[in-house]
Protein backbone atom coordinates (compact mmCIF):
# COMPACT_ATOMS: atom_id res chain seq x y z
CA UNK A 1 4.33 -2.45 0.09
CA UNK A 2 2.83 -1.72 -3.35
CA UNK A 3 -0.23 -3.92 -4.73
CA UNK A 4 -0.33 -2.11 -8.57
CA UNK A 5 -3.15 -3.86 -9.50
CA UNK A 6 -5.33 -3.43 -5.66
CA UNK A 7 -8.74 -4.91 -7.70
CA UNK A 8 -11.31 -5.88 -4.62
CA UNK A 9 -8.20 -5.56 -1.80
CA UNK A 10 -8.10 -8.79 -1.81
CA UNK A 11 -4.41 -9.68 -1.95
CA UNK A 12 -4.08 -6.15 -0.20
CA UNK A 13 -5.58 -7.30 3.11
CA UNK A 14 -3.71 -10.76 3.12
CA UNK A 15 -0.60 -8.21 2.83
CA UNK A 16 -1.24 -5.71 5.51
CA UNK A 17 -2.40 -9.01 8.22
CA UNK A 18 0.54 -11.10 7.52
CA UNK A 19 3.33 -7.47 7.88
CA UNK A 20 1.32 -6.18 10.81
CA UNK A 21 2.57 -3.80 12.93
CA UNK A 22 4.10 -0.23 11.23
CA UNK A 23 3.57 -1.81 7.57
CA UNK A 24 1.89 0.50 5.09
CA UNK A 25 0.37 -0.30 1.38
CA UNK A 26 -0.22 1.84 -1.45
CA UNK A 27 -2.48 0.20 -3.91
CA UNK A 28 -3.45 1.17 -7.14
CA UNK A 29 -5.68 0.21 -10.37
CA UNK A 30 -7.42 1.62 -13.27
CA UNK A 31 -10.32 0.54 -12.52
CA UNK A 32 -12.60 3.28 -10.07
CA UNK A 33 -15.11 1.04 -8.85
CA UNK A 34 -12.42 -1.29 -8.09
CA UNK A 35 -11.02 1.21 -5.48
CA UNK A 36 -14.10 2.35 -4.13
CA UNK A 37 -14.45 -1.64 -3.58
CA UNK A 38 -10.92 -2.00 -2.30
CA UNK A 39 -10.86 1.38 -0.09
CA UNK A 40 -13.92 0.19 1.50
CA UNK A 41 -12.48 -3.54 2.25
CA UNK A 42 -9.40 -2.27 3.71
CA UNK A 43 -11.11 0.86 5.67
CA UNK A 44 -9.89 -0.44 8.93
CA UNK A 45 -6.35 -0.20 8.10
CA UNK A 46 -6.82 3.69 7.92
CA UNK A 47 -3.66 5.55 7.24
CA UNK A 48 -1.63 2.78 6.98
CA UNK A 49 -3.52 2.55 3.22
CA UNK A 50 -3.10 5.11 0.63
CA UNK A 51 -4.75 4.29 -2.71
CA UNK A 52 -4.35 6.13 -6.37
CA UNK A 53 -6.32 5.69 -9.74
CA UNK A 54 -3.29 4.97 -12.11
CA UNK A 55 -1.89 2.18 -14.34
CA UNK A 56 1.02 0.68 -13.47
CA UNK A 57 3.09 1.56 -16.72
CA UNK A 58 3.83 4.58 -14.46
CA UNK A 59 4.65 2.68 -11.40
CA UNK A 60 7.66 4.46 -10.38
CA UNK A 61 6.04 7.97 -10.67
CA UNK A 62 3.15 7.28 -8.86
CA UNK A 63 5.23 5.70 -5.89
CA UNK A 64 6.93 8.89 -6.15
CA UNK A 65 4.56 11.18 -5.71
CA UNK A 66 2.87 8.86 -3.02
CA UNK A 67 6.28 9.65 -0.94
CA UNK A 68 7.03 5.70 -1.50
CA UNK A 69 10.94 5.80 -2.35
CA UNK A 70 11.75 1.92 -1.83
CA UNK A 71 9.48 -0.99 -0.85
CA UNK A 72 9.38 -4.39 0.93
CA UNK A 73 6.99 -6.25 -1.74
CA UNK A 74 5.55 -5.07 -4.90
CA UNK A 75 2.40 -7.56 -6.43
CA UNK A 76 1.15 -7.67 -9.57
CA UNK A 77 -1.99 -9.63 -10.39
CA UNK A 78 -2.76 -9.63 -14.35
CA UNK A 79 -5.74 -10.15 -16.12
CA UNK A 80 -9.18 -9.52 -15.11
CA UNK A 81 -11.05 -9.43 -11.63
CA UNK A 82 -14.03 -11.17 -10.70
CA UNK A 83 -15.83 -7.99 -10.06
CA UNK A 84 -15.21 -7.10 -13.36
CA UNK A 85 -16.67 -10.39 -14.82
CA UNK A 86 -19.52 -10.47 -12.80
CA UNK A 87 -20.95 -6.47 -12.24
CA UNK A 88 -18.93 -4.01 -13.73
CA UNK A 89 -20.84 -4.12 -16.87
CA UNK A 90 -17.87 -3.63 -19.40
CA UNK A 91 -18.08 -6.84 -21.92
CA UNK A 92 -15.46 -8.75 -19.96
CA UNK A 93 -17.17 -11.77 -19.84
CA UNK A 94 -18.66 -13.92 -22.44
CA UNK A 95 -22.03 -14.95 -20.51
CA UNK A 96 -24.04 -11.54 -21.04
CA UNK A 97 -25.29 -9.08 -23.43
CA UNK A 98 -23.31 -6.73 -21.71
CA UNK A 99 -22.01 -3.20 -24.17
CA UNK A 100 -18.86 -4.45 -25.53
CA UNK A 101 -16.48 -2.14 -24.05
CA UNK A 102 -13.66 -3.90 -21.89
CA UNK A 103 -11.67 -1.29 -20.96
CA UNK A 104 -10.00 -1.52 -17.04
CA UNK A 105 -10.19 2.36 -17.07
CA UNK A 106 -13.75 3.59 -18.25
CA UNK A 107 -12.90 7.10 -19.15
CA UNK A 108 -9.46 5.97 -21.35
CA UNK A 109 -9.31 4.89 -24.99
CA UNK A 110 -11.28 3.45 -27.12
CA UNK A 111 -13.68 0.40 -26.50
CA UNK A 112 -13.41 -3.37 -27.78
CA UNK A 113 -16.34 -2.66 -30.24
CA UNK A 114 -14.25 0.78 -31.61
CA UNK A 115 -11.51 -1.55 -31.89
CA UNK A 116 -12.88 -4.66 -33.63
CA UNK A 117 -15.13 -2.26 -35.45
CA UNK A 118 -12.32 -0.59 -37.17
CA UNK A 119 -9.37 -3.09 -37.45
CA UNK A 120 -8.91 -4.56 -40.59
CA UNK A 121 -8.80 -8.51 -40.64
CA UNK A 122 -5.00 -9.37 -40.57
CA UNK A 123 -4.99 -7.24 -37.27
CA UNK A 124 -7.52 -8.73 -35.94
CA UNK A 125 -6.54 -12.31 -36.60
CA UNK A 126 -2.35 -11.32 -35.32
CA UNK A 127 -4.20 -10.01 -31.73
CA UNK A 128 -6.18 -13.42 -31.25
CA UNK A 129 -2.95 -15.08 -32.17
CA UNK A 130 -0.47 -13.66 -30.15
CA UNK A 131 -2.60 -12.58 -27.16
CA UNK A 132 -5.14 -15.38 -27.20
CA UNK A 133 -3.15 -17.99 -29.19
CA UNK A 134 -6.17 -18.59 -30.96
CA UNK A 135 -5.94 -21.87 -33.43
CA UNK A 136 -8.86 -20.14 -35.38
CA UNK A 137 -7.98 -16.61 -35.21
CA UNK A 138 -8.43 -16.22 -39.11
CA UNK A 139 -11.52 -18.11 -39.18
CA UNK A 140 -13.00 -15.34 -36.41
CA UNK A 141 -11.21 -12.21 -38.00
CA UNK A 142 -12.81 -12.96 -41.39
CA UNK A 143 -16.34 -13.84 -39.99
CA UNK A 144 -16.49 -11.19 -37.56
CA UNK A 145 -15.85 -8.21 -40.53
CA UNK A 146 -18.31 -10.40 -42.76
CA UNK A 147 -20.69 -9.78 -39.57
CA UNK A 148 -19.47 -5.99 -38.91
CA UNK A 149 -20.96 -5.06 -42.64
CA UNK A 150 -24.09 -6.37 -41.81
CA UNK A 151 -24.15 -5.12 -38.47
CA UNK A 152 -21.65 -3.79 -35.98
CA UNK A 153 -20.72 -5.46 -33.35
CA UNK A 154 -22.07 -3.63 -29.53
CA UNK A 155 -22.51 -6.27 -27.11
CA UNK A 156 -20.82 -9.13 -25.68
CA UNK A 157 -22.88 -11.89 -26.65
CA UNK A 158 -22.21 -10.26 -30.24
CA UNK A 159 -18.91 -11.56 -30.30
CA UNK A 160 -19.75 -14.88 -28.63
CA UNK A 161 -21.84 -15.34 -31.82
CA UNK A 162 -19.27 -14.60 -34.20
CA UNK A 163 -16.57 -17.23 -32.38
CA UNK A 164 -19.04 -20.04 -32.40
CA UNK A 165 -20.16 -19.66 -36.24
CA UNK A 166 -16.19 -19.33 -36.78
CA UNK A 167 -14.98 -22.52 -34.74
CA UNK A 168 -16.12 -25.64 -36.17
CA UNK A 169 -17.88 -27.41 -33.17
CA UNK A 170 -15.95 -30.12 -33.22
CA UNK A 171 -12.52 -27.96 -32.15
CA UNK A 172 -14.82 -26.68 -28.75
CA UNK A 173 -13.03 -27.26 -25.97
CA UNK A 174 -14.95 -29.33 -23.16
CA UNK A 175 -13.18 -27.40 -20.44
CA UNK A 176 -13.50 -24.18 -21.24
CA UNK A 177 -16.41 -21.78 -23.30
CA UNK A 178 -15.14 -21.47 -27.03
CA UNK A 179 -14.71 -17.78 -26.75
CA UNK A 180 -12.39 -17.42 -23.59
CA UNK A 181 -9.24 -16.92 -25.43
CA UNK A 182 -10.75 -14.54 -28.10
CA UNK A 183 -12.29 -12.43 -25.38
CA UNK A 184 -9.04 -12.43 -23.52
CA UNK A 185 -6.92 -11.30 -26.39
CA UNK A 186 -9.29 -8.09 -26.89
CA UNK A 187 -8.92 -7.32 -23.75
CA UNK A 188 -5.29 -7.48 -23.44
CA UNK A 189 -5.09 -5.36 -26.73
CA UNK A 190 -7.69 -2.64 -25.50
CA UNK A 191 -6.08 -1.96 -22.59
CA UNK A 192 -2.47 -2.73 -23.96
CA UNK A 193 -2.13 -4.66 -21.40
CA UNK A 194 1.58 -6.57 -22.50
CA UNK A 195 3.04 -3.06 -23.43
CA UNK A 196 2.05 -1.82 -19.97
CA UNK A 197 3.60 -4.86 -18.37
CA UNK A 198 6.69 -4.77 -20.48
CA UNK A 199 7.05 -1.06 -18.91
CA UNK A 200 6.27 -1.60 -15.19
CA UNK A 201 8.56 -4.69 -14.59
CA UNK A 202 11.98 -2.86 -13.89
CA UNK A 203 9.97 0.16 -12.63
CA UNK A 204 8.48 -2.28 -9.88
CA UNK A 205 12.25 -4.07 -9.08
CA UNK A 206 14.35 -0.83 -9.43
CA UNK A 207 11.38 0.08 -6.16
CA UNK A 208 12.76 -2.71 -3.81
CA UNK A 209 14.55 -2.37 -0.94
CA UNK A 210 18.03 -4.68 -0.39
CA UNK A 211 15.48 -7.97 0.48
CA UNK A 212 12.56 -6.55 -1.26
CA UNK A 213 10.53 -8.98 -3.20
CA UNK A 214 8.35 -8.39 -7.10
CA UNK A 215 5.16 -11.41 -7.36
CA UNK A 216 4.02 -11.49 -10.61
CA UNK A 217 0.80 -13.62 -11.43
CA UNK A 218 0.04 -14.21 -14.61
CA UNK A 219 -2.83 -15.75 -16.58
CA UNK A 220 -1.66 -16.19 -20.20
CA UNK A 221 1.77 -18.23 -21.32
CA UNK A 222 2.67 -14.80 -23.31
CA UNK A 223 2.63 -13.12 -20.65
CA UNK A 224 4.34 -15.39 -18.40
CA UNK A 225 7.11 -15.25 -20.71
CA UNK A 226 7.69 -11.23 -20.74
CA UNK A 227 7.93 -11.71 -16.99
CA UNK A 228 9.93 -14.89 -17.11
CA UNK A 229 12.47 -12.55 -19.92
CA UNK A 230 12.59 -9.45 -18.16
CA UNK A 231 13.32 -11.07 -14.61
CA UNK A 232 16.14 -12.97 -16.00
CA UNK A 233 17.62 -9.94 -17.89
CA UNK A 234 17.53 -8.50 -14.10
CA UNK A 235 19.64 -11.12 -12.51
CA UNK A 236 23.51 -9.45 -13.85
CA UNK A 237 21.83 -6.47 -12.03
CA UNK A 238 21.60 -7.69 -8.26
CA UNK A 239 18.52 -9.98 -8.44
CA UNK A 240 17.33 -12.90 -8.41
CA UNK A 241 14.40 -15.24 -9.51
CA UNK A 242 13.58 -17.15 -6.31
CA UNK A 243 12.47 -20.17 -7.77
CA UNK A 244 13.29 -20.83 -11.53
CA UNK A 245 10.07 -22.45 -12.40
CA UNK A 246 6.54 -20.56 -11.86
CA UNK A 247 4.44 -21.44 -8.63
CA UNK A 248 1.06 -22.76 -9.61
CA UNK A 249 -2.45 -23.46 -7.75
CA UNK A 250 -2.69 -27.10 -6.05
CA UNK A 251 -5.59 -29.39 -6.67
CA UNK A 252 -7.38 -28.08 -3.75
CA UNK A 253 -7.02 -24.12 -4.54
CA UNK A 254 -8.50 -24.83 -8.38
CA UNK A 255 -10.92 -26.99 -6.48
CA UNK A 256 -11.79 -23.97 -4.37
CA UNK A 257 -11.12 -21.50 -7.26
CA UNK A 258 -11.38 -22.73 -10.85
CA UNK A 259 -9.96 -19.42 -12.28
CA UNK A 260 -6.40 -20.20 -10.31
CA UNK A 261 -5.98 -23.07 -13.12
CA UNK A 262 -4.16 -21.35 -15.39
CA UNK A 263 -2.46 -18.88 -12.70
CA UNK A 264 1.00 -18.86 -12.47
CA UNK A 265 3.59 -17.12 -10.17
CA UNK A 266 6.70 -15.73 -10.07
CA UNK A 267 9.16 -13.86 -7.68
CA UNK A 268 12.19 -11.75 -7.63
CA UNK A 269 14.29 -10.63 -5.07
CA UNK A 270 16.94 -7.96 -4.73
CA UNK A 271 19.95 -9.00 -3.01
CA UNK A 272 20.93 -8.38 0.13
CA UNK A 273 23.86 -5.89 0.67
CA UNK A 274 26.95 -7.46 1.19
């Protein structure tokens, strides 16, 4: 099995219980501390767990050189962990005055406050659009490089205070904080998150065995929709989409876990040889 995005070893652990027996996993994430989380959740599995730093645009050359020619399951879980919210200390989330950095891999590219420090407006404004569909996005492009002139943006709470002089407080949602789909849409673009999607999708199917099965959870509609394209481009090629509408989180999971609200599922199969 291959978990490309391992995170805590959360879904991980769930996978190596429920196969049992001979089953092995290799997991992998961009993240360090993620691993050195996940490698010490799953240390009882021993060999049966083999984990790599790596992003999962390169999904079929890390299973390579991991010795992993076909697989049972492949998972990938998008979007951001709850380690990374709470104590990784990148910017992720919108409730500190954390350095303004979101990227998943620490030592790669350049950081959310390079990026929205150097963008020019109608960049800015398209990213909050397309990856946060953002009503306002041109409101907070054009008060965030009024603020950037004063002062450049370095913190997280930063760009909290630009989005709430931008969005007139009457548009502020009562469900969620007004900056959640501004701070997802720089994150998606600093770690190009959709490109490395678009990428790793027929990497991850052209890995399954005859029977082999690809999850996809997504957080964000636009992503949803690469996964819901590229899985249905897939089925003239021996595959299929086991249910043609995403699986979602009951009342009692969001109850349990209000981040599974907007989570939604997906799964492909490769066909069984005739």
């Amino acid at each position: 099995m291959v978990d490309g995005t391992i995170g805590m070893g959360g879904h991980a652990e769930q996978l190596l219980e429920t196969a049992g027996g001979e089953s092995r996993l290799l997991g992998i994430d961009r993240d360090p501390e993620a691993l050195a989380r996940a490698a010490r959740r799953l240390e009882r599995f021993g060999g049966r767990v083999v984990l790599v730093r790596g992003n999962f645009r390169h999904l079929r050359a890390i299973a390579t050189d991991a010795g992993v020619e076909r697989a049972a399951a492949v998972l990938l879980d998008l979007g951001v962990s709850s380690y990374q919210l709470e104590d990784s200390g990148r910017g992720f989330s919108f409730q500190g005055e954390e350095p303004l950095d979101m990227r998943f891999d620490p030592d790669e590219g350049a950081t959310a406050a390079d990026l929205l420090g150097r963008l020019p407006a109608e960049e800015i404004a398209g990213l909050l659009a397309e990856y946060g569909e953002e009503r306002h996005a041109r409101r907070i492009a054009r008060v965030l490089v009024e603020q950037r002139r004063r002062s450049p943006l370095r913190t997280a709470a930063d760009l909290v205070s630009v989005v709430k002089r931008a969005v007139p407080r009457a548009a502020w949602s009562r469900r969620t904080h007004v900056a959640t789909r501004t701070f997802q849409a720089v994150r998606m673009a600093v770690n190009d998150e959709p490109g490395a999607l678009a990428e790793a999708l027929p990497q991850a199917a052209a890995l399954l065995e005859d029977g082999g099965r690809l999850g996809v959870i997504s957080f964000h509609s636009g992503e949803d929709r690469v996964v819901k394209r590229a899985f249905r481009s897939l089925e003239h090629a021996g595959f299929v989409e086991l249910e043609p509408s995403p699986v979602t989180a009951g009342r009692e999971e969001t109850a349990q876990n209000p981040r599974a609200r907007s989570a939604k599922l997906r799964v492909l199969a490769r066909r069984e040889a005739a």
